[in-house]
Protein backbone atom coordinates (compact mmCIF):
# COMPACT_ATOMS: atom_id res chain seq x y z
CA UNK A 1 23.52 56.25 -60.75
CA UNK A 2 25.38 53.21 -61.31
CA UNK A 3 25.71 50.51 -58.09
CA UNK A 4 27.59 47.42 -58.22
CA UNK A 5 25.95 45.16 -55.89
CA UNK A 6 22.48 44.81 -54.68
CA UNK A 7 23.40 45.50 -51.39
CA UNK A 8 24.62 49.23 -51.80
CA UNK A 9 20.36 50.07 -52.40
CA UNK A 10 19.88 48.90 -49.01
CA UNK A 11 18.88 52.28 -46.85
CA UNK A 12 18.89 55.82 -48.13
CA UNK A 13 15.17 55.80 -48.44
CA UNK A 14 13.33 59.12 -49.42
CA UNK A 15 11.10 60.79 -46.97
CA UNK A 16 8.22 62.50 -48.48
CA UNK A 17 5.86 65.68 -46.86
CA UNK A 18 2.27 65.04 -46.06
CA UNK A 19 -0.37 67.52 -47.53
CA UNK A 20 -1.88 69.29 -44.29
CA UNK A 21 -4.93 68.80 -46.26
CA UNK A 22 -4.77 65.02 -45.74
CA UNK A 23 -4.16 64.75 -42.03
CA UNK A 24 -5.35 67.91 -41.14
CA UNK A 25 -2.85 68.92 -38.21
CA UNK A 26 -2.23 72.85 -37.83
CA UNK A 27 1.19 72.82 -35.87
CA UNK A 28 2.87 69.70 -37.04
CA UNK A 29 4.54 69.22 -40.19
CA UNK A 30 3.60 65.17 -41.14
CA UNK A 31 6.72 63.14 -42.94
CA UNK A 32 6.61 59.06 -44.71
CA UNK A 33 9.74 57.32 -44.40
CA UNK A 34 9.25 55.43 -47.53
CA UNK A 35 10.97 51.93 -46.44
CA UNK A 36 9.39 50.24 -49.38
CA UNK A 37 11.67 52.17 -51.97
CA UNK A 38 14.59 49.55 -50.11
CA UNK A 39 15.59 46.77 -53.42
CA UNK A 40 13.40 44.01 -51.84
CA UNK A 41 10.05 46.44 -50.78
CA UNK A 42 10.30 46.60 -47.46
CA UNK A 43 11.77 47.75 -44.20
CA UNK A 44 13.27 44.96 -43.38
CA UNK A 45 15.75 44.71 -45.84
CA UNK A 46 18.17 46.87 -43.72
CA UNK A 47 18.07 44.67 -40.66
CA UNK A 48 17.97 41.27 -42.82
CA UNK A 49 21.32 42.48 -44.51
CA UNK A 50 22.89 44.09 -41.07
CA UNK A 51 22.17 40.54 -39.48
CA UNK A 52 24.19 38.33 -42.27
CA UNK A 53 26.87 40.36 -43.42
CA UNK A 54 29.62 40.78 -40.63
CA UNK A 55 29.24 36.60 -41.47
CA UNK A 56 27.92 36.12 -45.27
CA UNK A 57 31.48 34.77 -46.09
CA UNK A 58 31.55 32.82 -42.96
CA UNK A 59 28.33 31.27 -43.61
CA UNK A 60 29.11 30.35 -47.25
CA UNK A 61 32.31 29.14 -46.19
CA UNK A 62 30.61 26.60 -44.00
CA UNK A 63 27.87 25.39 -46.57
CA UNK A 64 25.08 26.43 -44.16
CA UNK A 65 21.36 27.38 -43.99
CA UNK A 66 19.84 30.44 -42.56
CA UNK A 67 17.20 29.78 -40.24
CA UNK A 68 14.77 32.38 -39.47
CA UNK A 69 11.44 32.63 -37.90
CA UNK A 70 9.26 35.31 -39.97
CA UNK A 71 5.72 36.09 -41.98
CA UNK A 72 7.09 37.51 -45.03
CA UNK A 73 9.21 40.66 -45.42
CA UNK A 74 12.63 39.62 -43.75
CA UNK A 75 12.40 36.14 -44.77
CA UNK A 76 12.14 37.59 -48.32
CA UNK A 77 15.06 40.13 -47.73
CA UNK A 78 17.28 36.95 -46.69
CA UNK A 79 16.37 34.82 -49.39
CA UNK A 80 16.98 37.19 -52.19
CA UNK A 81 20.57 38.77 -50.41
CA UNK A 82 21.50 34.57 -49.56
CA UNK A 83 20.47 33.60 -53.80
CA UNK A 84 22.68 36.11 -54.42
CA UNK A 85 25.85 34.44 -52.30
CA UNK A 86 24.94 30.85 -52.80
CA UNK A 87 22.96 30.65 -48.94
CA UNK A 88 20.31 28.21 -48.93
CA UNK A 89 17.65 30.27 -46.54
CA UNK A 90 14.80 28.21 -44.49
CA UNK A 91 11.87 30.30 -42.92
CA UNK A 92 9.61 28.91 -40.03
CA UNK A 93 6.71 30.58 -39.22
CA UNK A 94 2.96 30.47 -37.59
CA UNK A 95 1.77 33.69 -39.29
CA UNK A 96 1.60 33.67 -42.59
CA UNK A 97 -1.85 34.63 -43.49
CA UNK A 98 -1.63 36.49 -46.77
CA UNK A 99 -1.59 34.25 -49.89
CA UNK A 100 0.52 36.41 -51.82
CA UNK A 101 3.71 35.93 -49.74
CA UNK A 102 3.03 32.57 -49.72
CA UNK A 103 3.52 32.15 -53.46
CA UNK A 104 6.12 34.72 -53.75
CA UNK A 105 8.44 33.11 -51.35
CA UNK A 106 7.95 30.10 -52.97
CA UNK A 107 8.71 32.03 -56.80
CA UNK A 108 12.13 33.43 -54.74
CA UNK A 109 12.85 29.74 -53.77
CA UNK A 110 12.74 29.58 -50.16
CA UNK A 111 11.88 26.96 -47.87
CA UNK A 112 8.89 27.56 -45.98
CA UNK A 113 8.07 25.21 -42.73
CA UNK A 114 4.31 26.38 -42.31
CA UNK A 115 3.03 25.57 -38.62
CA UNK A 116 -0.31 25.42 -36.70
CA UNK A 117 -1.88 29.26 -36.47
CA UNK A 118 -2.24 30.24 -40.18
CA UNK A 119 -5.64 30.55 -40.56
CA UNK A 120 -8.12 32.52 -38.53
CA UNK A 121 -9.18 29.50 -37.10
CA UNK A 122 -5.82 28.64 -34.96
CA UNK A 123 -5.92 25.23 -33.37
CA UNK A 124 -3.97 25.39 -29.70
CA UNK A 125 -3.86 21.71 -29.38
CA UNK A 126 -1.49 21.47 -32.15
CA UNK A 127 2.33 22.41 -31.78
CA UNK A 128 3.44 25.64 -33.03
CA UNK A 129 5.90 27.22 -30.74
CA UNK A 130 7.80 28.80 -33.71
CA UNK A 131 10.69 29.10 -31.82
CA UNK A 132 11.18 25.96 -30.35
CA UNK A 133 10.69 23.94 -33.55
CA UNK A 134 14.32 26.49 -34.52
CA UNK A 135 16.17 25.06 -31.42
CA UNK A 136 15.12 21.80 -32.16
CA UNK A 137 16.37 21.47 -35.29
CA UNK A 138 19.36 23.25 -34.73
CA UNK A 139 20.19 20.75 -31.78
CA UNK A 140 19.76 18.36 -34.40
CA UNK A 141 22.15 19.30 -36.81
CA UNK A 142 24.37 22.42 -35.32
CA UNK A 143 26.65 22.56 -37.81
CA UNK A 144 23.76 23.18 -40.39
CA UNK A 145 22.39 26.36 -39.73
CA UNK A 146 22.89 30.11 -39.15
CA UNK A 147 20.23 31.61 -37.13
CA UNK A 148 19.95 35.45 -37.66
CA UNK A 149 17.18 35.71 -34.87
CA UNK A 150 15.93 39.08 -35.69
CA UNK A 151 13.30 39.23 -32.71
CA UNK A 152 16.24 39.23 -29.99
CA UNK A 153 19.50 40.00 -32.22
CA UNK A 154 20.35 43.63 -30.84
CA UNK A 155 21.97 44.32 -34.41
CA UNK A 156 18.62 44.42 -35.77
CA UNK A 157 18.22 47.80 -33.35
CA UNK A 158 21.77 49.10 -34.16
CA UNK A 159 21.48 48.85 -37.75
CA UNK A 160 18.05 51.66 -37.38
CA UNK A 161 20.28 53.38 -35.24
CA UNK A 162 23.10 53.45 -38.10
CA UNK A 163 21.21 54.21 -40.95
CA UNK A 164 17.47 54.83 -40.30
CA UNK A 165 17.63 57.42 -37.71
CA UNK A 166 20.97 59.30 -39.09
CA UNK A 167 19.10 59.40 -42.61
CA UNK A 168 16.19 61.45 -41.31
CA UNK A 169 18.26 64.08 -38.93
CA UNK A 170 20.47 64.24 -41.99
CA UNK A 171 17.43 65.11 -43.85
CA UNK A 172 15.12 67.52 -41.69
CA UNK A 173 17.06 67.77 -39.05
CA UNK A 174 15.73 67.10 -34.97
CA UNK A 175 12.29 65.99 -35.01
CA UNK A 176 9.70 65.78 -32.68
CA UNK A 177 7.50 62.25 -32.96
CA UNK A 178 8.84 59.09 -34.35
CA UNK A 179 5.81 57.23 -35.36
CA UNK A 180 6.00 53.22 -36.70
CA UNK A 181 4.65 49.86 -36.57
CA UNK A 182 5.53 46.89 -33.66
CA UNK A 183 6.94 43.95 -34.90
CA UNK A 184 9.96 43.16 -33.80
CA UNK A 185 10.24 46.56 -32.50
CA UNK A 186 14.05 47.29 -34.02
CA UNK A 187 13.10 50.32 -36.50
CA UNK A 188 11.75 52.19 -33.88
CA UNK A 189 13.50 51.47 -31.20
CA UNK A 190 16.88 52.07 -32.98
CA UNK A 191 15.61 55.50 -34.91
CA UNK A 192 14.68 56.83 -31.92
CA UNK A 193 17.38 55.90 -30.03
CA UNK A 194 20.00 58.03 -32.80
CA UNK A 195 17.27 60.83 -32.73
CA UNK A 196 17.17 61.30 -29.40
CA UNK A 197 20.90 62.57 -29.45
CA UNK A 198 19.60 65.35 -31.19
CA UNK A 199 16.17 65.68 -29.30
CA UNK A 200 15.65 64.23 -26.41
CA UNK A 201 12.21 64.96 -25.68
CA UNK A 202 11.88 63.11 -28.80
CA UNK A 203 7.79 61.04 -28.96
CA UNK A 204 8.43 57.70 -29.85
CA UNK A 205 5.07 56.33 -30.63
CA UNK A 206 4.39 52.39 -31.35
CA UNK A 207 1.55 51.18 -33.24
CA UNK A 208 -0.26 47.63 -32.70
CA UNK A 209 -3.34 45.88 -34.01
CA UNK A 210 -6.28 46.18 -31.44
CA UNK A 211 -7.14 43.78 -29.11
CA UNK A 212 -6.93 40.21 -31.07
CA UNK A 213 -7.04 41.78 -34.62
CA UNK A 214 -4.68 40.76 -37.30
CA UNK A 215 -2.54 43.32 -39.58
CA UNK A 216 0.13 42.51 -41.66
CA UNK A 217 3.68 42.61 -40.12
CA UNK A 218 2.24 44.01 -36.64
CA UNK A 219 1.43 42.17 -33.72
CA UNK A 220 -1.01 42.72 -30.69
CA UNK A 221 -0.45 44.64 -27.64
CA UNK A 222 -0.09 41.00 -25.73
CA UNK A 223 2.00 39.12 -28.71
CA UNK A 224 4.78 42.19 -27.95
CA UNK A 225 5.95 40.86 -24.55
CA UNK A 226 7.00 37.45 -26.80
CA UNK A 227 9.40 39.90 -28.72
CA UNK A 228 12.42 40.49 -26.73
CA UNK A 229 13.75 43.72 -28.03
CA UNK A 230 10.49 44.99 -27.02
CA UNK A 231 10.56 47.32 -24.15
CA UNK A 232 7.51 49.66 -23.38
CA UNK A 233 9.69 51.96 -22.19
CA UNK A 234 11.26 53.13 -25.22
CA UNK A 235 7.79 54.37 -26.21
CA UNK A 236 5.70 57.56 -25.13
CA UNK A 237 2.93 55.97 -26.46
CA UNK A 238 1.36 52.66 -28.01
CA UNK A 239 -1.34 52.91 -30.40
CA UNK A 240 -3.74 50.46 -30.78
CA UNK A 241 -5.66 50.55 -34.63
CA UNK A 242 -7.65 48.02 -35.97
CA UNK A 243 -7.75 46.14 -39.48
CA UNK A 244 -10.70 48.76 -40.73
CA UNK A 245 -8.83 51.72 -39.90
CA UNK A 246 -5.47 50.73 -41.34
CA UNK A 247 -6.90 49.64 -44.39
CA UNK A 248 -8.68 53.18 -44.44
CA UNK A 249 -5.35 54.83 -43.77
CA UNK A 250 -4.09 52.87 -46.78
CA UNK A 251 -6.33 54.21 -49.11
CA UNK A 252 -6.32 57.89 -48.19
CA UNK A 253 -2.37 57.86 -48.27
CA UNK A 254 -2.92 55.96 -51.79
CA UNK A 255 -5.69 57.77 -53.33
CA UNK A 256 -4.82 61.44 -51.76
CA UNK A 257 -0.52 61.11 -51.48
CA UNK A 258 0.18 58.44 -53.82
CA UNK A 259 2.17 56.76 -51.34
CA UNK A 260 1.65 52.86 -52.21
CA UNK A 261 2.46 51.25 -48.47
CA UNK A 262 0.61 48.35 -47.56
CA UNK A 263 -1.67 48.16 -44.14
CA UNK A 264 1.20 48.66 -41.84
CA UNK A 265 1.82 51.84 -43.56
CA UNK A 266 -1.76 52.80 -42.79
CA UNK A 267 -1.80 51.39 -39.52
CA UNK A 268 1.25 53.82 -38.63
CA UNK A 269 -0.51 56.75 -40.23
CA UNK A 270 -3.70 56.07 -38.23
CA UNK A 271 -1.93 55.56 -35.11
CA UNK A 272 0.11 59.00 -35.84
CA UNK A 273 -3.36 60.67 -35.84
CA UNK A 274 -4.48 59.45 -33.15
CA UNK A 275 -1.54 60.44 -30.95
CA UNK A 276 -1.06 64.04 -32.55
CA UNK A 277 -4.23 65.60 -32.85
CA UNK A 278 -3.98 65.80 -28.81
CA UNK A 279 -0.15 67.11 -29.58
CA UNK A 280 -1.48 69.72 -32.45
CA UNK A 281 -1.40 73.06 -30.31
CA UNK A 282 0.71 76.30 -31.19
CA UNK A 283 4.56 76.09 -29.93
CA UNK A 284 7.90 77.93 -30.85
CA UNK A 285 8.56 76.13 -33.18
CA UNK A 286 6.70 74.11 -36.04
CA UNK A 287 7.14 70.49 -34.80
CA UNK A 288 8.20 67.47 -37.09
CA UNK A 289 6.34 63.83 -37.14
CA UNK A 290 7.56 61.20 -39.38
CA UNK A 291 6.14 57.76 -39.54
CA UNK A 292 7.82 54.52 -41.13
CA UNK A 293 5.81 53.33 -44.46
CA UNK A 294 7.51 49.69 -44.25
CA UNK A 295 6.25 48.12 -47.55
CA UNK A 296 4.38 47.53 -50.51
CA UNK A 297 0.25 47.04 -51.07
CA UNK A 298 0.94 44.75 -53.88
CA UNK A 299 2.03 41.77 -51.59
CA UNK A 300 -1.41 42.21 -49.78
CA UNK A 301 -4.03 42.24 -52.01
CA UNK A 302 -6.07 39.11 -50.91
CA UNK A 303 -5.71 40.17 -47.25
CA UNK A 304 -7.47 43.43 -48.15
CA UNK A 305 -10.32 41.21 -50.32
CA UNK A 306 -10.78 39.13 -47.23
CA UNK A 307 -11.10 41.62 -45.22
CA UNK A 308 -12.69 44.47 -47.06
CA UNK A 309 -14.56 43.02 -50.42
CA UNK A 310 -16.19 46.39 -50.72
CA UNK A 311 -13.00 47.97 -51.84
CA UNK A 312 -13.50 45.86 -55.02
CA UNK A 313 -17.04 46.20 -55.41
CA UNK A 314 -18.07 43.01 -53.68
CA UNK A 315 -20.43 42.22 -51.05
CA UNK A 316 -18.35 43.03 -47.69
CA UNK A 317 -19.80 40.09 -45.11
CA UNK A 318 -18.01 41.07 -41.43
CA UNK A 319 -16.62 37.98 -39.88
CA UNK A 320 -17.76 38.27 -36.84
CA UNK A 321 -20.89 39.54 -38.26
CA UNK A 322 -21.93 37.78 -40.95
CA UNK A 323 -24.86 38.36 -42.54
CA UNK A 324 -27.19 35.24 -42.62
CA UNK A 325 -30.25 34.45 -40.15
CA UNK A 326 -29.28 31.23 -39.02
CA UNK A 327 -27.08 28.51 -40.09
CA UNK A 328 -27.77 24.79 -38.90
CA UNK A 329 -25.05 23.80 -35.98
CA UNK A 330 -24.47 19.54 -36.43
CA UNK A 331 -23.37 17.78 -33.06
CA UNK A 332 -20.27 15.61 -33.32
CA UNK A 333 -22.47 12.28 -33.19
CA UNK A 334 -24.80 13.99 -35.88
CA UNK A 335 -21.67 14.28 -37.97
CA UNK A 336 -20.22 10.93 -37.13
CA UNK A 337 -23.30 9.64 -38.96
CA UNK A 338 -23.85 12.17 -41.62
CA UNK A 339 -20.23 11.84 -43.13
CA UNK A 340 -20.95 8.01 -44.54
CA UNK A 341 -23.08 9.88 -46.67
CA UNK A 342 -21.20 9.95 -50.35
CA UNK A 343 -22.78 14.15 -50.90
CA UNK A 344 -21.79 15.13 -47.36
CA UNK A 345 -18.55 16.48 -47.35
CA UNK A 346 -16.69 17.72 -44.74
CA UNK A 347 -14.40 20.84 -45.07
CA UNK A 348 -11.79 21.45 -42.60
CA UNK A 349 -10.57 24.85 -42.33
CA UNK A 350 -7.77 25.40 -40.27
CA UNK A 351 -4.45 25.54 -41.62
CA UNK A 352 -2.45 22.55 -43.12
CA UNK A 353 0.19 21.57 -39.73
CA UNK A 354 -3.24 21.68 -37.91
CA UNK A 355 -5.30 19.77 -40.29
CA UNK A 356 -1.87 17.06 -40.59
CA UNK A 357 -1.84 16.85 -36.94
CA UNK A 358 -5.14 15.84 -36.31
CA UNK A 359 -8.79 15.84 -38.82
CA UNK A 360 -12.11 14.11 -39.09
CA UNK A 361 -11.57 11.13 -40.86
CA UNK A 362 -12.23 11.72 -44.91
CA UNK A 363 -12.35 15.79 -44.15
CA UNK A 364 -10.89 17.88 -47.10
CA UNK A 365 -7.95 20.69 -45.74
CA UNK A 366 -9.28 24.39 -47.24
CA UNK A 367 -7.90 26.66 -45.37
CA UNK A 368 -10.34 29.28 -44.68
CA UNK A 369 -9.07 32.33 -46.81
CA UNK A 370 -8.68 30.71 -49.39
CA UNK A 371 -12.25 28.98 -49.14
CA UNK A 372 -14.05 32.49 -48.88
CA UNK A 373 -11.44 33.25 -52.32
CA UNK A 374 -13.15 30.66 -54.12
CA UNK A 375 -16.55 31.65 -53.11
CA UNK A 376 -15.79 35.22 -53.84
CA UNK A 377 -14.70 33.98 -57.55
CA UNK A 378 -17.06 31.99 -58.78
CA UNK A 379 -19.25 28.55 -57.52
CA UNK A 380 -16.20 25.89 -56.88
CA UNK A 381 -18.85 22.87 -55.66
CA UNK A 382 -21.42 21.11 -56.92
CA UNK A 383 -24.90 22.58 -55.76
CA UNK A 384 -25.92 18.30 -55.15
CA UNK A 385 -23.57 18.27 -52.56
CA UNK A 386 -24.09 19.08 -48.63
CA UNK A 387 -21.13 20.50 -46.86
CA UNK A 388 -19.85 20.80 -42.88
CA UNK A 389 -17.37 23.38 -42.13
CA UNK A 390 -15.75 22.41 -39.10
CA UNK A 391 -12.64 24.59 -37.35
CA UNK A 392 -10.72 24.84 -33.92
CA UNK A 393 -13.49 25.35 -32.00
CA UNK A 394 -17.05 26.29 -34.06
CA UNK A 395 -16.69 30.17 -34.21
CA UNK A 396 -15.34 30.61 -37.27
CA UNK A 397 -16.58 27.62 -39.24
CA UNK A 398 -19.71 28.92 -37.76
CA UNK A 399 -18.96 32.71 -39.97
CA UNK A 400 -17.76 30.87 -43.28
CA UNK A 401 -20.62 28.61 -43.23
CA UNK A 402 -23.35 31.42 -43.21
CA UNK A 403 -21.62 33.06 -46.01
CA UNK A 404 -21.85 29.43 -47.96
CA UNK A 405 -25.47 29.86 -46.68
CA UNK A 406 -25.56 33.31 -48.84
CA UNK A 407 -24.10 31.71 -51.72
CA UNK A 408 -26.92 29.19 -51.90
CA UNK A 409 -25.18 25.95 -50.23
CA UNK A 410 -26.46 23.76 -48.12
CA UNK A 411 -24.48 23.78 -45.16
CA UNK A 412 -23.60 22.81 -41.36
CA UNK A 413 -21.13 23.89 -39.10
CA UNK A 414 -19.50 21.76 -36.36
CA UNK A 415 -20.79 22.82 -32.91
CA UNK A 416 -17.62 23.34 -30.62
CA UNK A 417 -15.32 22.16 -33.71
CA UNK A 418 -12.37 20.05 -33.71
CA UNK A 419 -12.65 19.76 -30.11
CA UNK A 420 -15.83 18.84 -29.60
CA UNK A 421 -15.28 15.92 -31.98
CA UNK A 422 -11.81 14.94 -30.52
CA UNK A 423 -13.50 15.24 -26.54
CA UNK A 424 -16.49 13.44 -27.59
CA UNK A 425 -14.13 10.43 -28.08
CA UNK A 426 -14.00 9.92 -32.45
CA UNK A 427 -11.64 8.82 -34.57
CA UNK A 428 -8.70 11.46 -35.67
CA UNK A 429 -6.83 11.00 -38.84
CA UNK A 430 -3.45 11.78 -38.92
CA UNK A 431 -1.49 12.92 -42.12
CA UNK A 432 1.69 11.19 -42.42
CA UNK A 433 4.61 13.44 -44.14
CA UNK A 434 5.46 10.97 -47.96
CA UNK A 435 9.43 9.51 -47.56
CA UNK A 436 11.72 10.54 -50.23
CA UNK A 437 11.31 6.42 -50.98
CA UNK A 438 7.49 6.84 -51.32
């Protein structure tokens, strides 16, 4: 089939039947919306394009940015559809924790402002209201930029309720349980809303990361009420999954459907189960579930190292369990001597705007992923050498030193962190952005 621009492959994404041998529900008939088969792999390519184009001339016209807070997928829909038209695109974000979107967005060009909160280890002390760093610079130059907003721009809803929801009754007809992953909360809230016309008893099921867990393009029960086309009571039901179990629900819909979705996708599959197999009882009629697979595994590949090694025959050490008998704590005086010391380094891994904000004099910035990549890959220091891990506050520096422990290190972590050591009184460093004259 021939198309003429990108844009016409936006939508129209196939759905394909669950085996009832894979999720093992008698009475309901289980359906993937497969979102990543959209041109730029995910989901949010629909609402990315259904923001811009009422105003893509406009906004060329005018010689301006777009401005967007996201992670990954609709900052990469944006950039790609503004290359395309000659739009300069500019993402701001606090959540970027998967190393692969980092480079890509970089390989598509974009501009990336990266702010306090990347790493596991967030510090609070440093500014990253997201959205408040957009206003500002707006203010600053408001003839500059075009700000799509997608987490309170009602056309991100409309354009699910155009395409997403009409695509699916056009293809099996009313359907029982709408099943997908909270982000911003637009595919599900506008697919249900244009299924309901056709089923009003319609399940509209919403699926989060438990308690303070982190997956991919979903947020916590608690980071929802930030998103304001959020509204709990579009939803029968919200699901809360952790990181294990989406990653499992990954790799049965890889290994057992072929379906190559990436943790949200499994996340939305889990939480589907969960919900149903109370709902799995005889009826009427044989009753139709279909949840949103929203993109790609490939992007995600060292979040699922980090988080499960085993899945690539490594040694799988739990964060919050790691698997060392004890690993030396060091006082914030103790370090304030120790650090003269030419083989004592000092390893600070939070994430850059947090490190640039405020560090221990001398420190080097690893963030912590990619520290425990380095580890996993080979031996990246000098066995002479003594190291201090030092974070936020001493929890997770704490976890990453005991796995340098395992590794054969010797190693510190600093009690209480980056607090301690700023309360106690010492010296912060402060990294100072190079002019274009330097």
């Amino acid at each position: 089939m021939l198309y003429n621009h990108i844009t016409d492959l936006i939508g129209n994404t196939p759905l394909l039947k669950i085996d009832p041998k894979i999720h093992g529900l008698k009475h309901i008939d289980m359906y993937a919306k497969l979102e990543y088969y959209n041109p730029f792999g995910s989901v949010k390519d629909r609402i990315a394009w259904g923001m811009i184009k009422d105003d893509i001339h406009t906004i060329a016209k005018k010689n301006q940015t777009i401005i967007e807070a996201s992670s990954g997928n609709t900052v990469k829909a944006l950039q790609l559809l503004g290359s395309v038209h000659g739009i300069p695109v500019e993402a701001m974000t606090n959540r970027i924790k998967v190393d692969e979107v980092r480079q890509l967005l970089k390989l598509m060009g974009a501009e990336v402002t990266e702010l306090p909160g990347l790493s596991e280890c967030p510090d609070p002390t440093a500014p990253q209201d997201v959205f408040s760093m957009i206003k500002e610079r707006m203010a600053g130059s408001p003839d500059k930029y075009y700000y799509p907003s997608q987490y309170t721009n009602e056309k991100n809803t409309s354009t699910h309720y155009e395409t997403t929801g009409q695509e699916i009754f056009n293809d099996l007809g009313s359907i029982d349980y709408l099943i997908g992953g909270l982000g911003t909360a637009g595919s599900t809230a506008g697919t249900s809303r244009a299924l309901k016309k056709h089923n009003n008893k319609l399940a509209t099921i919403g699926v989060v990361a438990g308690g303070d867990d982190f997956i991919p393009g979903i947020r916590t029960i608690h980071e929802m009420w930030e998103v304001g086309l959020f509204d709990k009571a579009n939803y029968t039901s919200i699901e809360e999954v952790s990181s294990h179990a989406a990653i499992d629900g990954m790799i049965t819909l890889l290994r057992r459907s072929g379906i190559t979705g990436g943790p949200t996708t499994g996340a939305a599959f889990v939480g589907a189960l969960q919900y149903l197999r109370s709902q799995d009882k005889p009826s009427k009629h044989r009753k139709k579930a279909v949840f949103i697979a929203s993109d790609r595994i490939e992007w995600y590949v060292s979040y699922l190292r980090s988080r499960r090694p085993d899945l690539f025959g490594e040694i799988s050490v739990e964060d919050d369990e790691p698997e060392y008998v004890d690993v030396l704590p060091i006082l914030p005086h103790q370090l304030d001597r120790q650090r003269r010391n030419k083989d004592v380094f000092v390893l600070d891994i939070r994430g850059q705007a947090a490190y640039d904000f405020g560090h221990i004099p001398g420190a080097l910035n690893i963030r912590d992923d990619l520290l425990l990549q380095l580890l996993r890959e080979g031996e990246p220091f000098p066995r002479h050498m003594q190291f201090i891990i030092a974070c936020a506050a001493g929890k997770r520096s704490e976890a990453v030193a005991g796995i340098m422990q395992q590794k054969g290190y010797e190693v510190s972590h600093l009690h209480g962190g980056i607090g301690a050591w700023r309360d106690a009184g010492y010296e912060m460093e402060i990294t100072t952005p190079a002019t274009d004259d330097e």
